[in-house]
N, C-alpha and C. Protein backbone atom coordinates (compact mmCIF):
# COMPACT_ATOMS: atom_id res chain seq x y z
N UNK A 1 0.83 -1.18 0.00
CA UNK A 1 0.00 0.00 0.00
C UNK A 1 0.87 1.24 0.00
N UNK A 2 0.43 2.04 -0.44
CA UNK A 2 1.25 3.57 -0.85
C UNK A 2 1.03 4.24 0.76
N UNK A 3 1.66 4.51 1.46
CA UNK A 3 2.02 5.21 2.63
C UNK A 3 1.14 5.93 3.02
N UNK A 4 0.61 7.06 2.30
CA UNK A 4 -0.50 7.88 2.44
C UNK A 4 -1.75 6.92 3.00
N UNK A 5 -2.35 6.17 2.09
CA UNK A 5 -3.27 4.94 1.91
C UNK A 5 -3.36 4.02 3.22
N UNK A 6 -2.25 4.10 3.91
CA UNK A 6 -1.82 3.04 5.15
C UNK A 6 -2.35 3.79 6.06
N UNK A 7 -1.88 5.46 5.78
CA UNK A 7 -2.24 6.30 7.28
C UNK A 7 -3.58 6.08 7.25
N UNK A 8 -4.29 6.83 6.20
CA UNK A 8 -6.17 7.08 6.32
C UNK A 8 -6.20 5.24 6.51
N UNK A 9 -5.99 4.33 6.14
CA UNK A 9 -6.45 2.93 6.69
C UNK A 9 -6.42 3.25 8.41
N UNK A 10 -5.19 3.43 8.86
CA UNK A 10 -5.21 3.35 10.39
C UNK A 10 -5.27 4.62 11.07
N UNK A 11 -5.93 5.58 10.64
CA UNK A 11 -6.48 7.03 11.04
C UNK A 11 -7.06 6.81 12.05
N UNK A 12 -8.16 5.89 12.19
CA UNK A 12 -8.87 5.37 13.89
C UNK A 12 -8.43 4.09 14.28
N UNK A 13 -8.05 4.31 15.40
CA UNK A 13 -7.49 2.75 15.97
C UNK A 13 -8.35 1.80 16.02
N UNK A 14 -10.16 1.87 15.81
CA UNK A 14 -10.91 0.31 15.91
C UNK A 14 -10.81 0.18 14.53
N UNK A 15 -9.86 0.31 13.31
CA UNK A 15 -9.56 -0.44 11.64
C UNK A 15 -8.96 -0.93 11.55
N UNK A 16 -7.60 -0.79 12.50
CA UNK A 16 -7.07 -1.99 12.66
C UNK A 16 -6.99 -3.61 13.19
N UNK A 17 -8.77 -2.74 14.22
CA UNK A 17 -9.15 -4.35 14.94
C UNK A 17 -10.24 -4.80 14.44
N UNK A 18 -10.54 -4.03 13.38
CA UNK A 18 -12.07 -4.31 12.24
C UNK A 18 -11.26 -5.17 10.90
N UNK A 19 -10.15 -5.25 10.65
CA UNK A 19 -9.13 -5.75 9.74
C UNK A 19 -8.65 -7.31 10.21
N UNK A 20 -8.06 -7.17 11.63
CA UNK A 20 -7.87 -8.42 12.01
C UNK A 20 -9.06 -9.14 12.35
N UNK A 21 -9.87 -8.66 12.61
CA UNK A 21 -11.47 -9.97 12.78
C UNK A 21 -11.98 -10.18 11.62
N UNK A 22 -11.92 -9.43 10.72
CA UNK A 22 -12.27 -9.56 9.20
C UNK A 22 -11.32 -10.65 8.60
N UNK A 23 -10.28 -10.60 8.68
CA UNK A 23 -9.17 -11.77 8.60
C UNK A 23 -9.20 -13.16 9.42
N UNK A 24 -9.82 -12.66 10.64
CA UNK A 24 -9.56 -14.15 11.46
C UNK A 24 -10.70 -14.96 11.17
N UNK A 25 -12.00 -14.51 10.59
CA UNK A 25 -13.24 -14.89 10.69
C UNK A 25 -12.92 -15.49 9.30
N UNK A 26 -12.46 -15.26 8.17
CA UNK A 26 -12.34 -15.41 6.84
C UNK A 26 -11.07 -16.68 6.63
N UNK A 27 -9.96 -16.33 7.97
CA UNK A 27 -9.69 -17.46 8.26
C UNK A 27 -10.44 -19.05 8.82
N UNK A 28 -11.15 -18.95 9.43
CA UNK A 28 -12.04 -19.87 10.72
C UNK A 28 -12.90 -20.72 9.13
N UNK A 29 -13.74 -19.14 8.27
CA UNK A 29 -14.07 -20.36 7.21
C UNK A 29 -13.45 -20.87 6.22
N UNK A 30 -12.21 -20.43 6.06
CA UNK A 30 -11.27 -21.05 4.99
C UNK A 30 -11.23 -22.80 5.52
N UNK A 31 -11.17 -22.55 6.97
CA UNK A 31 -11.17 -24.19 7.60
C UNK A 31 -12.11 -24.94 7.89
N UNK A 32 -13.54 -24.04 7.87
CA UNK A 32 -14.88 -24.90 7.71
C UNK A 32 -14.94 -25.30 6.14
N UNK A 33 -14.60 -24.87 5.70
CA UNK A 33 -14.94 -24.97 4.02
C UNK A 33 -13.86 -26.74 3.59
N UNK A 34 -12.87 -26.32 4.06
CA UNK A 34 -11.89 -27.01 3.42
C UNK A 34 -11.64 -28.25 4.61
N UNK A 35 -11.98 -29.03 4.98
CA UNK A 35 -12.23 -30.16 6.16
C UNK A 35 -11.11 -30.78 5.69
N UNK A 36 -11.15 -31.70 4.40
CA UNK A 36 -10.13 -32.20 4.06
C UNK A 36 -8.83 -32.01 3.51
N UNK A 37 -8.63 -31.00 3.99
CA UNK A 37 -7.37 -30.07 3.28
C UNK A 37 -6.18 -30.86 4.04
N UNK A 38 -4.66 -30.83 3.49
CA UNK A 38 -3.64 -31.35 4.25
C UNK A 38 -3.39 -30.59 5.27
N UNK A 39 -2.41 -31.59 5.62
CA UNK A 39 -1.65 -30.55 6.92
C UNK A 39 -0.99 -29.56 6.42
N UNK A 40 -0.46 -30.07 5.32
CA UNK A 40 0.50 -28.81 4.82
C UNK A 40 -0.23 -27.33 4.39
N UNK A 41 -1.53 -27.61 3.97
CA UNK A 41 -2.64 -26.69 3.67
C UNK A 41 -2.90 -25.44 4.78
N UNK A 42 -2.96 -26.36 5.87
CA UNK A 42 -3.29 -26.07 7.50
C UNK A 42 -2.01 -25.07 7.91
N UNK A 43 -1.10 -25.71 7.55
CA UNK A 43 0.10 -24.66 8.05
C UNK A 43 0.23 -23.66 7.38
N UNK A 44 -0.04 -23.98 6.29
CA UNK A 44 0.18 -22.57 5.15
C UNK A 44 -0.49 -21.76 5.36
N UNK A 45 -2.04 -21.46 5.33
CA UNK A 45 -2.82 -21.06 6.17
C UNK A 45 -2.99 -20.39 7.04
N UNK A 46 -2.12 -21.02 7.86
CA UNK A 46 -2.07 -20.96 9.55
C UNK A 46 -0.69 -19.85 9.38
N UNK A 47 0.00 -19.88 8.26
CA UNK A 47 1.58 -19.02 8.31
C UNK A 47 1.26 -17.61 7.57
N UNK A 48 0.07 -17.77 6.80
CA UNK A 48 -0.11 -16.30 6.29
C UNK A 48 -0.93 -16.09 7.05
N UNK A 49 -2.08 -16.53 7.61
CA UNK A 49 -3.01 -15.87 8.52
C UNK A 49 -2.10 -15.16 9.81
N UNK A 50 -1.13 -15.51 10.50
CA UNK A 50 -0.01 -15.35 11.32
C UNK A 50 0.62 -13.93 10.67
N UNK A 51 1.20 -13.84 9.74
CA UNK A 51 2.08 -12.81 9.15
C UNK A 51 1.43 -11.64 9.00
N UNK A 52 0.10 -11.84 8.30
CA UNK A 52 -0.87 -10.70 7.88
C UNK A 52 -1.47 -10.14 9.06
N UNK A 53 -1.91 -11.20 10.09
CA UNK A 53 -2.13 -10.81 11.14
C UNK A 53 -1.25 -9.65 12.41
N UNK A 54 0.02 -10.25 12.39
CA UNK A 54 1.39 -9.64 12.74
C UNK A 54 1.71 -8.03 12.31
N UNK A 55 1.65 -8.34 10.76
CA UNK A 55 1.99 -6.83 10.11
C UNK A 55 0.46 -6.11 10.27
N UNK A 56 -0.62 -6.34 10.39
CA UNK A 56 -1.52 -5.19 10.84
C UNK A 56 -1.29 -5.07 11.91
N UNK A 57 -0.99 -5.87 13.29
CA UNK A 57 -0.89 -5.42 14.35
C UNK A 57 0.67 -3.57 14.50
N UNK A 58 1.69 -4.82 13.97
CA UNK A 58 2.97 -3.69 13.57
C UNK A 58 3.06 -2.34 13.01
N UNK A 59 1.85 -2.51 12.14
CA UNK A 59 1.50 -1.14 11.15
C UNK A 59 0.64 -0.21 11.85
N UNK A 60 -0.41 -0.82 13.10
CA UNK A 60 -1.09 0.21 13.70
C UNK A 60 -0.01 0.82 14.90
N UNK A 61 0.53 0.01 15.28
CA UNK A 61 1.75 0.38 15.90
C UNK A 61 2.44 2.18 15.65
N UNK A 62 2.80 1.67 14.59
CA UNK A 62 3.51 2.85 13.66
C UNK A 62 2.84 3.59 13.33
N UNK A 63 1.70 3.41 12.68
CA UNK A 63 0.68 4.31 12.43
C UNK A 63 -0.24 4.95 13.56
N UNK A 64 -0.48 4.47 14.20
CA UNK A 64 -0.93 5.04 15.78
C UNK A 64 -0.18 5.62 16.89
N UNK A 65 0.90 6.70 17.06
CA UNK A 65 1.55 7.12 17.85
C UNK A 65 1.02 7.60 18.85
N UNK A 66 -0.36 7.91 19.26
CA UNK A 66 -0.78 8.12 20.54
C UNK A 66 -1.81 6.96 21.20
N UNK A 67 -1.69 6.06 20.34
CA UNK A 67 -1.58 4.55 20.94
C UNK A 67 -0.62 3.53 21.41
N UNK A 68 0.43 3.64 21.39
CA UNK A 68 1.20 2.71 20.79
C UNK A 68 1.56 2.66 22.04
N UNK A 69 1.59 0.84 22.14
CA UNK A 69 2.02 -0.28 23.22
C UNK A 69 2.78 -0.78 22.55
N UNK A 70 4.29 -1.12 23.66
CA UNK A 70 4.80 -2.41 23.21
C UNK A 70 4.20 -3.64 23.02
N UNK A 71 3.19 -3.59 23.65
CA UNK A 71 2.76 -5.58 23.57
C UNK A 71 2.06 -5.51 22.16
N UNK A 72 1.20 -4.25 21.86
CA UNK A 72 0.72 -4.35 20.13
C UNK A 72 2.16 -4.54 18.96
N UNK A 73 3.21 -4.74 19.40
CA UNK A 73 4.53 -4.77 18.21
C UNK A 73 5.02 -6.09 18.83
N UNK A 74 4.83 -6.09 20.56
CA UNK A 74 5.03 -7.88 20.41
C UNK A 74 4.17 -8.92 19.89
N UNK A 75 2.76 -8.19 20.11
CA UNK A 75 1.78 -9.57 19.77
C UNK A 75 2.48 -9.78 18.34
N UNK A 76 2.78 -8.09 17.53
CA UNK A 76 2.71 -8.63 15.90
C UNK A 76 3.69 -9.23 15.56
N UNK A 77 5.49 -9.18 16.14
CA UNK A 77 6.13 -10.12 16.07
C UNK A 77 6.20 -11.01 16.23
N UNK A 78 5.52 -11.74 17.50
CA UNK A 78 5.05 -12.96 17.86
C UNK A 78 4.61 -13.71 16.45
N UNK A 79 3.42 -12.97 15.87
CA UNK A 79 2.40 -13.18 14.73
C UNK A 79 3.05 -13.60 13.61
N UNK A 80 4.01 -12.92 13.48
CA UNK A 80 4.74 -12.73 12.03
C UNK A 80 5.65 -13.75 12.56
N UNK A 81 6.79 -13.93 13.31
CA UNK A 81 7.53 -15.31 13.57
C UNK A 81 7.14 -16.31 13.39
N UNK A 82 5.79 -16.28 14.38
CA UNK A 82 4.97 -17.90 13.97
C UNK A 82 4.76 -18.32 12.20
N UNK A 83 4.55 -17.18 11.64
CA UNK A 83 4.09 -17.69 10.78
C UNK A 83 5.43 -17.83 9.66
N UNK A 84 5.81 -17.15 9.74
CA UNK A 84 7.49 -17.45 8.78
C UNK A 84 7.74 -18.92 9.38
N UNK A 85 7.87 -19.06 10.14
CA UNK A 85 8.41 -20.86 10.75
C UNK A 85 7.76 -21.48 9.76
N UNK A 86 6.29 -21.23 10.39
CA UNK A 86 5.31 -22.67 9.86
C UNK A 86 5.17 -22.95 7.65
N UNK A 87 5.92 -21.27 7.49
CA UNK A 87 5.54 -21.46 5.96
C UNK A 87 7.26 -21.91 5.46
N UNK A 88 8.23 -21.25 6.18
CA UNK A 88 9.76 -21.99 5.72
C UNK A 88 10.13 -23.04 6.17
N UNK A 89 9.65 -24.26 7.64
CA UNK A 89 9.39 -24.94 7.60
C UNK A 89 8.37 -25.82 8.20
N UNK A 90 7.48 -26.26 6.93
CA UNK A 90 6.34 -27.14 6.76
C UNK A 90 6.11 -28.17 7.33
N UNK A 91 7.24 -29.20 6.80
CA UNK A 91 7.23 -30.59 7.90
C UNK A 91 7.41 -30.48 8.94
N UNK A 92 8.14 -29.62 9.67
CA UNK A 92 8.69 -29.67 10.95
C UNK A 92 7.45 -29.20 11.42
N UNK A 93 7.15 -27.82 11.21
CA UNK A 93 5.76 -27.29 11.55
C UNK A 93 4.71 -28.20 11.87
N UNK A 94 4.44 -29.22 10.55
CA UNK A 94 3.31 -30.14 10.54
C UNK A 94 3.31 -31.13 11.82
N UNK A 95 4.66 -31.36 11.78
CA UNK A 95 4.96 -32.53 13.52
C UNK A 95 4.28 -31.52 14.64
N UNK A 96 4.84 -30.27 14.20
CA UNK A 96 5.04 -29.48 15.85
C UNK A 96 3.47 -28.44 15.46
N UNK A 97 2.38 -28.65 14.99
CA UNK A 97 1.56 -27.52 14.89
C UNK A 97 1.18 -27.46 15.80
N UNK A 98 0.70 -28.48 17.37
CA UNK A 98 -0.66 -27.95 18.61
C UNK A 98 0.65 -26.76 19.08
N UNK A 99 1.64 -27.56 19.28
CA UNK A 99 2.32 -26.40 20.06
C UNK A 99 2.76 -25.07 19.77
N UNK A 100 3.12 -25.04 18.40
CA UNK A 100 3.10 -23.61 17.52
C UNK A 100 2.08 -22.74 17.42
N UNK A 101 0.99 -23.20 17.93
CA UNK A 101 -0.11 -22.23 17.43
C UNK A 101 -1.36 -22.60 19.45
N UNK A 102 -0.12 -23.20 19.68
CA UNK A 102 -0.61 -23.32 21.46
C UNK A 102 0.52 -22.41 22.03
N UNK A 103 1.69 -22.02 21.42
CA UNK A 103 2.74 -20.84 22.23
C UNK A 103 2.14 -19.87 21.06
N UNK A 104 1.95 -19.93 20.56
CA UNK A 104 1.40 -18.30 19.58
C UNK A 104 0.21 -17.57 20.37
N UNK A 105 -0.35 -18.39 20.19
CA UNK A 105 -2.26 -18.09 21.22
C UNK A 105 -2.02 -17.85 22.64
N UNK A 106 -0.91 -18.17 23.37
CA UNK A 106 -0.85 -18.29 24.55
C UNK A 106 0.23 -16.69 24.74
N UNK A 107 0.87 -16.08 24.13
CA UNK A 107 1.78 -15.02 24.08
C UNK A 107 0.77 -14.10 23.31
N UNK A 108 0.12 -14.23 22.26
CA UNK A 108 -0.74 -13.56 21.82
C UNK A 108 -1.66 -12.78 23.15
N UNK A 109 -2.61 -13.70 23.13
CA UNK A 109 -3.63 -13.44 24.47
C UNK A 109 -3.34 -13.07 25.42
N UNK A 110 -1.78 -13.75 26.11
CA UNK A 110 -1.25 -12.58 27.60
C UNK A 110 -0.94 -10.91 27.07
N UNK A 111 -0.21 -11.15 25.78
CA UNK A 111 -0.09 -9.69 25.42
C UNK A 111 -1.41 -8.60 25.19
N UNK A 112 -3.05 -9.61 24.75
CA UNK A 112 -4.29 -8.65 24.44
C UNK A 112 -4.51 -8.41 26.02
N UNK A 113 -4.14 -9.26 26.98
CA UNK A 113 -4.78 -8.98 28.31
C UNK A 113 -4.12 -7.55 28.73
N UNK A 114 -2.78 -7.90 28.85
CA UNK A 114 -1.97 -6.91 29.29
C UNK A 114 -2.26 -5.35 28.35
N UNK A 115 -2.57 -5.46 27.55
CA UNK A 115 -3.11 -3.99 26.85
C UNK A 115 -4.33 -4.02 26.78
N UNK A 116 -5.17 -4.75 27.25
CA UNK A 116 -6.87 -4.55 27.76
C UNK A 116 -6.30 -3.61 29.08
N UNK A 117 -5.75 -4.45 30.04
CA UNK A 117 -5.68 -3.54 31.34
C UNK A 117 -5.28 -2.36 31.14
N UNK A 118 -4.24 -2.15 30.28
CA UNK A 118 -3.24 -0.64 30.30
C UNK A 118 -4.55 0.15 29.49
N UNK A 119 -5.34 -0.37 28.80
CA UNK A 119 -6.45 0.78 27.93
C UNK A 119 -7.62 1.01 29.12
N UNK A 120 -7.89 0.06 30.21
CA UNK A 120 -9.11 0.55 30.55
C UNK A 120 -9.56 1.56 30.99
N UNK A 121 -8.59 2.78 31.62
CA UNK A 121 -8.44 3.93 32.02
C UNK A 121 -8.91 5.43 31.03
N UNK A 122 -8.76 4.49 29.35
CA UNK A 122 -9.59 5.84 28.56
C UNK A 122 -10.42 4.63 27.25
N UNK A 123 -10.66 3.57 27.28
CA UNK A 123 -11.10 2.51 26.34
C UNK A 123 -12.24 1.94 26.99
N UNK A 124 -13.44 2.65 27.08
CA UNK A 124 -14.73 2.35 27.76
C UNK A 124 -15.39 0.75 27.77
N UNK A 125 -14.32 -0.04 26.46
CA UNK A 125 -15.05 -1.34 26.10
C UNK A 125 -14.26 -2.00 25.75
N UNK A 126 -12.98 -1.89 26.89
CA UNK A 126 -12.14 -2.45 27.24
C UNK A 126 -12.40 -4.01 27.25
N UNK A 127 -13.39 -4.22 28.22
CA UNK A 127 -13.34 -5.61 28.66
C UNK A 127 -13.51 -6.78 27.67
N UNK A 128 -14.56 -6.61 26.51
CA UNK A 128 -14.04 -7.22 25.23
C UNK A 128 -12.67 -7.50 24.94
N UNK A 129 -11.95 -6.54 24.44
CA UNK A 129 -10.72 -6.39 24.49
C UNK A 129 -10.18 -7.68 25.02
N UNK A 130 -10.16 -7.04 26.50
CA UNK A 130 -9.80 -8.44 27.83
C UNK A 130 -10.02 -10.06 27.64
N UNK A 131 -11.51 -10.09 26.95
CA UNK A 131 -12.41 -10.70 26.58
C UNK A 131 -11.49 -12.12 25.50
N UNK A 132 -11.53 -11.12 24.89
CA UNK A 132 -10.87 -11.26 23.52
C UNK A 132 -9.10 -12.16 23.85
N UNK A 133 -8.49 -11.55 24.79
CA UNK A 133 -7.02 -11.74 25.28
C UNK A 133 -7.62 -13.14 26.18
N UNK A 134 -8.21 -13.18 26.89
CA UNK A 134 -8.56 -13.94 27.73
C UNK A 134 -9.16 -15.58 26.85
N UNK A 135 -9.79 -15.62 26.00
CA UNK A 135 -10.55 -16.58 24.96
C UNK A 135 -8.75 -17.21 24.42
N UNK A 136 -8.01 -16.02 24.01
CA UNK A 136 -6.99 -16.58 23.04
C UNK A 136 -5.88 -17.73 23.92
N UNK A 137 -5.93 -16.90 25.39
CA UNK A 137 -4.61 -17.45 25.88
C UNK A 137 -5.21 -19.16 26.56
N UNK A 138 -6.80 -19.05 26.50
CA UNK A 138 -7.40 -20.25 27.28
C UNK A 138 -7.15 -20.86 26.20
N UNK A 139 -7.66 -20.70 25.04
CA UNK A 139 -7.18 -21.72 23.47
C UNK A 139 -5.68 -21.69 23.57
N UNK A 140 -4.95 -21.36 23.77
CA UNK A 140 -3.23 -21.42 23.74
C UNK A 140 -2.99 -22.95 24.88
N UNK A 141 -3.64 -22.53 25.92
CA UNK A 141 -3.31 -23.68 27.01
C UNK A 141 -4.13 -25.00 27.25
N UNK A 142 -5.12 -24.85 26.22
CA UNK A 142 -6.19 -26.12 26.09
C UNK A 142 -5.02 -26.40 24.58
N UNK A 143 -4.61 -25.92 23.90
CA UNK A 143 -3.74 -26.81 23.13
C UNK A 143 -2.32 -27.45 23.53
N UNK A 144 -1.77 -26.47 24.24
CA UNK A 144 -0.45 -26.78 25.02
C UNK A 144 -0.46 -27.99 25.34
N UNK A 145 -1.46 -28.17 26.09
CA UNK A 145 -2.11 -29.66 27.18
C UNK A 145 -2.49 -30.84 26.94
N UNK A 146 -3.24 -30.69 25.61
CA UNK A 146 -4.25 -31.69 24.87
C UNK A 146 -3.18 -31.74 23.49
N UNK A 147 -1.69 -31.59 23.64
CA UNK A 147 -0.78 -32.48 21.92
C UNK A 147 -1.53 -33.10 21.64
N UNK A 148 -2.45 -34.39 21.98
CA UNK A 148 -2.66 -35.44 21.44
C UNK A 148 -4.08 -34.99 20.96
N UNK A 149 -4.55 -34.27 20.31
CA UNK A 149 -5.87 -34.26 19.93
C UNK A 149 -6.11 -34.11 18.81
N UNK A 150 -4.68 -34.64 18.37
CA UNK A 150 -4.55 -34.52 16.92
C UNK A 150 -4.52 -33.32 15.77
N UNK A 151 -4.19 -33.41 14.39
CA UNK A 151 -4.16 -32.43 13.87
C UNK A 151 -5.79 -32.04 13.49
N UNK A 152 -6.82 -32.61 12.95
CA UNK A 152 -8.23 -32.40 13.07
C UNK A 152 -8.23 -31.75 13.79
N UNK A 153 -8.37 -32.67 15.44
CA UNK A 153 -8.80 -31.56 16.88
C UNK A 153 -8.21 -30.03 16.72
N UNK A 154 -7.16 -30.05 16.34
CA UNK A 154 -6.51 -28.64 16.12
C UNK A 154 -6.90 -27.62 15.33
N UNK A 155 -7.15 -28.40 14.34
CA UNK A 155 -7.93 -27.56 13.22
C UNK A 155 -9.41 -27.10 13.33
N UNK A 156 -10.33 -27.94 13.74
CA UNK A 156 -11.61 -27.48 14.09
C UNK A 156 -11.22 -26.06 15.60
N UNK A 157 -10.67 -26.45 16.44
CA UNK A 157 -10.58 -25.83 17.43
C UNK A 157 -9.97 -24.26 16.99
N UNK A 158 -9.15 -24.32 15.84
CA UNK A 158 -8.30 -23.26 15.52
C UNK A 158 -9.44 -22.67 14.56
N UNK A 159 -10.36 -23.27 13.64
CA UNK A 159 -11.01 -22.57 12.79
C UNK A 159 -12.19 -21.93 14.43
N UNK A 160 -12.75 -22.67 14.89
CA UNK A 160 -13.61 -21.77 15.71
C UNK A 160 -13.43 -21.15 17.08
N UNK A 161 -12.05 -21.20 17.15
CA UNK A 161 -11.07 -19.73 17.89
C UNK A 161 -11.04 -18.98 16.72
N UNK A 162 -10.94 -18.70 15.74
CA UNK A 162 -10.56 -17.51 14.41
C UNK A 162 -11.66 -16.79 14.49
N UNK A 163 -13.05 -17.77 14.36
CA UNK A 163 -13.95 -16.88 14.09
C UNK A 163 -14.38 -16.20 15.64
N UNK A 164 -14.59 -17.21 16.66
CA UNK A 164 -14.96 -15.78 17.60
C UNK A 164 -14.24 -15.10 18.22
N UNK A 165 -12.66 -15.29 18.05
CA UNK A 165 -11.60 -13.95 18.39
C UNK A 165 -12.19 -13.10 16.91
N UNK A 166 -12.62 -13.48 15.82
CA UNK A 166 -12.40 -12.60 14.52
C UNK A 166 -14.17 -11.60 15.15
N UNK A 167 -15.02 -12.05 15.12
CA UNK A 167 -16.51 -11.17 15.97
C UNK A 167 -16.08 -10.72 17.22
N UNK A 168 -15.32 -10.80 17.98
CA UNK A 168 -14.61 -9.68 19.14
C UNK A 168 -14.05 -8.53 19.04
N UNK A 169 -12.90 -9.13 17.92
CA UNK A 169 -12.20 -8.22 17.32
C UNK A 169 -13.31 -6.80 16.52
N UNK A 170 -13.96 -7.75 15.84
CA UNK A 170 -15.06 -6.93 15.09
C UNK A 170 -15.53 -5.83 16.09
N UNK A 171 -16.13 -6.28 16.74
CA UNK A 171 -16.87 -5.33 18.14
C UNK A 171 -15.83 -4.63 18.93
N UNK A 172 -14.66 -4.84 19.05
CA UNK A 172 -13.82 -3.90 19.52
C UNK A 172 -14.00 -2.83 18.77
N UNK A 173 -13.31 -3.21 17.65
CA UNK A 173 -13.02 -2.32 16.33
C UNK A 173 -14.22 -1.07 16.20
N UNK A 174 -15.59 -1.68 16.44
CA UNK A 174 -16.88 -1.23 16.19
C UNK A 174 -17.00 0.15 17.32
N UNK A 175 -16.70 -0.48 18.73
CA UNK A 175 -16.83 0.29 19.98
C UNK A 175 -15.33 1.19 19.96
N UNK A 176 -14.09 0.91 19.41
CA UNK A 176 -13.24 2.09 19.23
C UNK A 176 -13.94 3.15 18.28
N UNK A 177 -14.03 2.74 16.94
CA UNK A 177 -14.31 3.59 15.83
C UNK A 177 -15.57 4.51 16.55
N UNK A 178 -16.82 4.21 17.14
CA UNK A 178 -17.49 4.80 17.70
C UNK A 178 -17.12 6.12 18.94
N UNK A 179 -16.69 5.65 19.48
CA UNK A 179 -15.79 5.91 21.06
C UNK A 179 -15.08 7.28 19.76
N UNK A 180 -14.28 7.29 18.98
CA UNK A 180 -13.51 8.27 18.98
C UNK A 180 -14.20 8.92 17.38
N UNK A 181 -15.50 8.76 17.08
CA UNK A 181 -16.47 9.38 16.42
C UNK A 181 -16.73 10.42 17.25
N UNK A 182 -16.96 9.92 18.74
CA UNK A 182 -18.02 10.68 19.49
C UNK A 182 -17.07 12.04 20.56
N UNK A 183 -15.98 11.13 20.74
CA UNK A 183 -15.13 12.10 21.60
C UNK A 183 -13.79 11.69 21.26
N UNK A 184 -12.69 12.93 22.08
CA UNK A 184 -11.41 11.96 21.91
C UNK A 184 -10.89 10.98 22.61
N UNK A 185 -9.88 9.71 22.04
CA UNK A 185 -10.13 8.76 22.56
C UNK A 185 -8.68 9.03 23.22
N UNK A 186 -8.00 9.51 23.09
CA UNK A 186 -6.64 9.52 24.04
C UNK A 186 -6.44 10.94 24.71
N UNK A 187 -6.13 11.17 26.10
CA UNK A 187 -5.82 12.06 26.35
C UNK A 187 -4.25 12.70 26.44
N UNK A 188 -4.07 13.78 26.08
CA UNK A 188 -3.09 14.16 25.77
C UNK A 188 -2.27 15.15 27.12
């Protein structure tokens, strides 16, 4: 995207969380749709949904200077690591996916918690947010726990974590963009 184009994209901070639920939800049915897809399918998948996910987090980052948390540039590195692994390597990935995407979800989600708390002080609808951090890191440690539930179990579980972190996200996104329609959302 042409620079200009990036700013007006992340001009209000709920487009960047109207972008990632739009993505995660579009992810969730890429994996209802496709049941029988390989593993290798699954990771690939699973490595751009990760990256794209990562670099919007990174870009609101940058683009949001009177937002900007470290844990929004860790979640997106987190995001973007995971997913370079799982797409440069596949097989290995394919052995190791509960746990790749059970330490992704689990660093992900402590990082949405930890910037739910630091926003609740001017982010009225915060607790979604929280909500949202809280759903990811419980899916991180119900996979951690349960290796054996196979790659299926993983996959159903990962397509319907996508979609209702991706309708959270949505409603964040919805209650920021609103929130700083109506007033300003950071104080200066």
């Amino acid at each position: 995207m042409h620079e200009a184009a990036d700013r007006k994209m992340f001009k209000n901070p709920g487009t960047a969380l109207l972008v990632r639920g739009v993505l995660a939800i579009v992810f969730g049915l890429l994996i209802f749709v496709l049941p029988s897809a390989t593993a290798l399918v699954v990771v690939v998948m699973f490595g751009v949904f990760a990256i794209i996910d990562g670099i919007t987090s990174v870009a609101h980052y940058f683009y949001d200077p009177a937002g900007r948390s470290r844990w929004t540039i860790v979640g997106g590195f987190v995001s973007i690591a995971a997913g370079i692994v799982a797409i440069a390597l596949p097989g290995i990935t394919t052995a190791a996916i509960g746990v790749l995407i059970g330490l992704w979800a689990l660093v992900l989600g402590l990082s949405q918690i930890v910037l739910s708390l630091a926003a609740r002080t001017f982010v009225q609808g915060w607790g979604i947010w929280f909500l949202t951090g809280l759903i990811t890191t419980v899916f991180g440690i119900v996979v951690l726990v349960n290796p054996g539930l196979g790659l299926l179990g993983v996959v159903w579980m990962l397509a319907g974590f996508a979609m209702v972190t991706g309708l959270l996200l949505i409603a964040s996104g919805i209650g920021l963009r609103k929130l700083t329609s109506t007033s300003a959302l950071y104080v200066r």
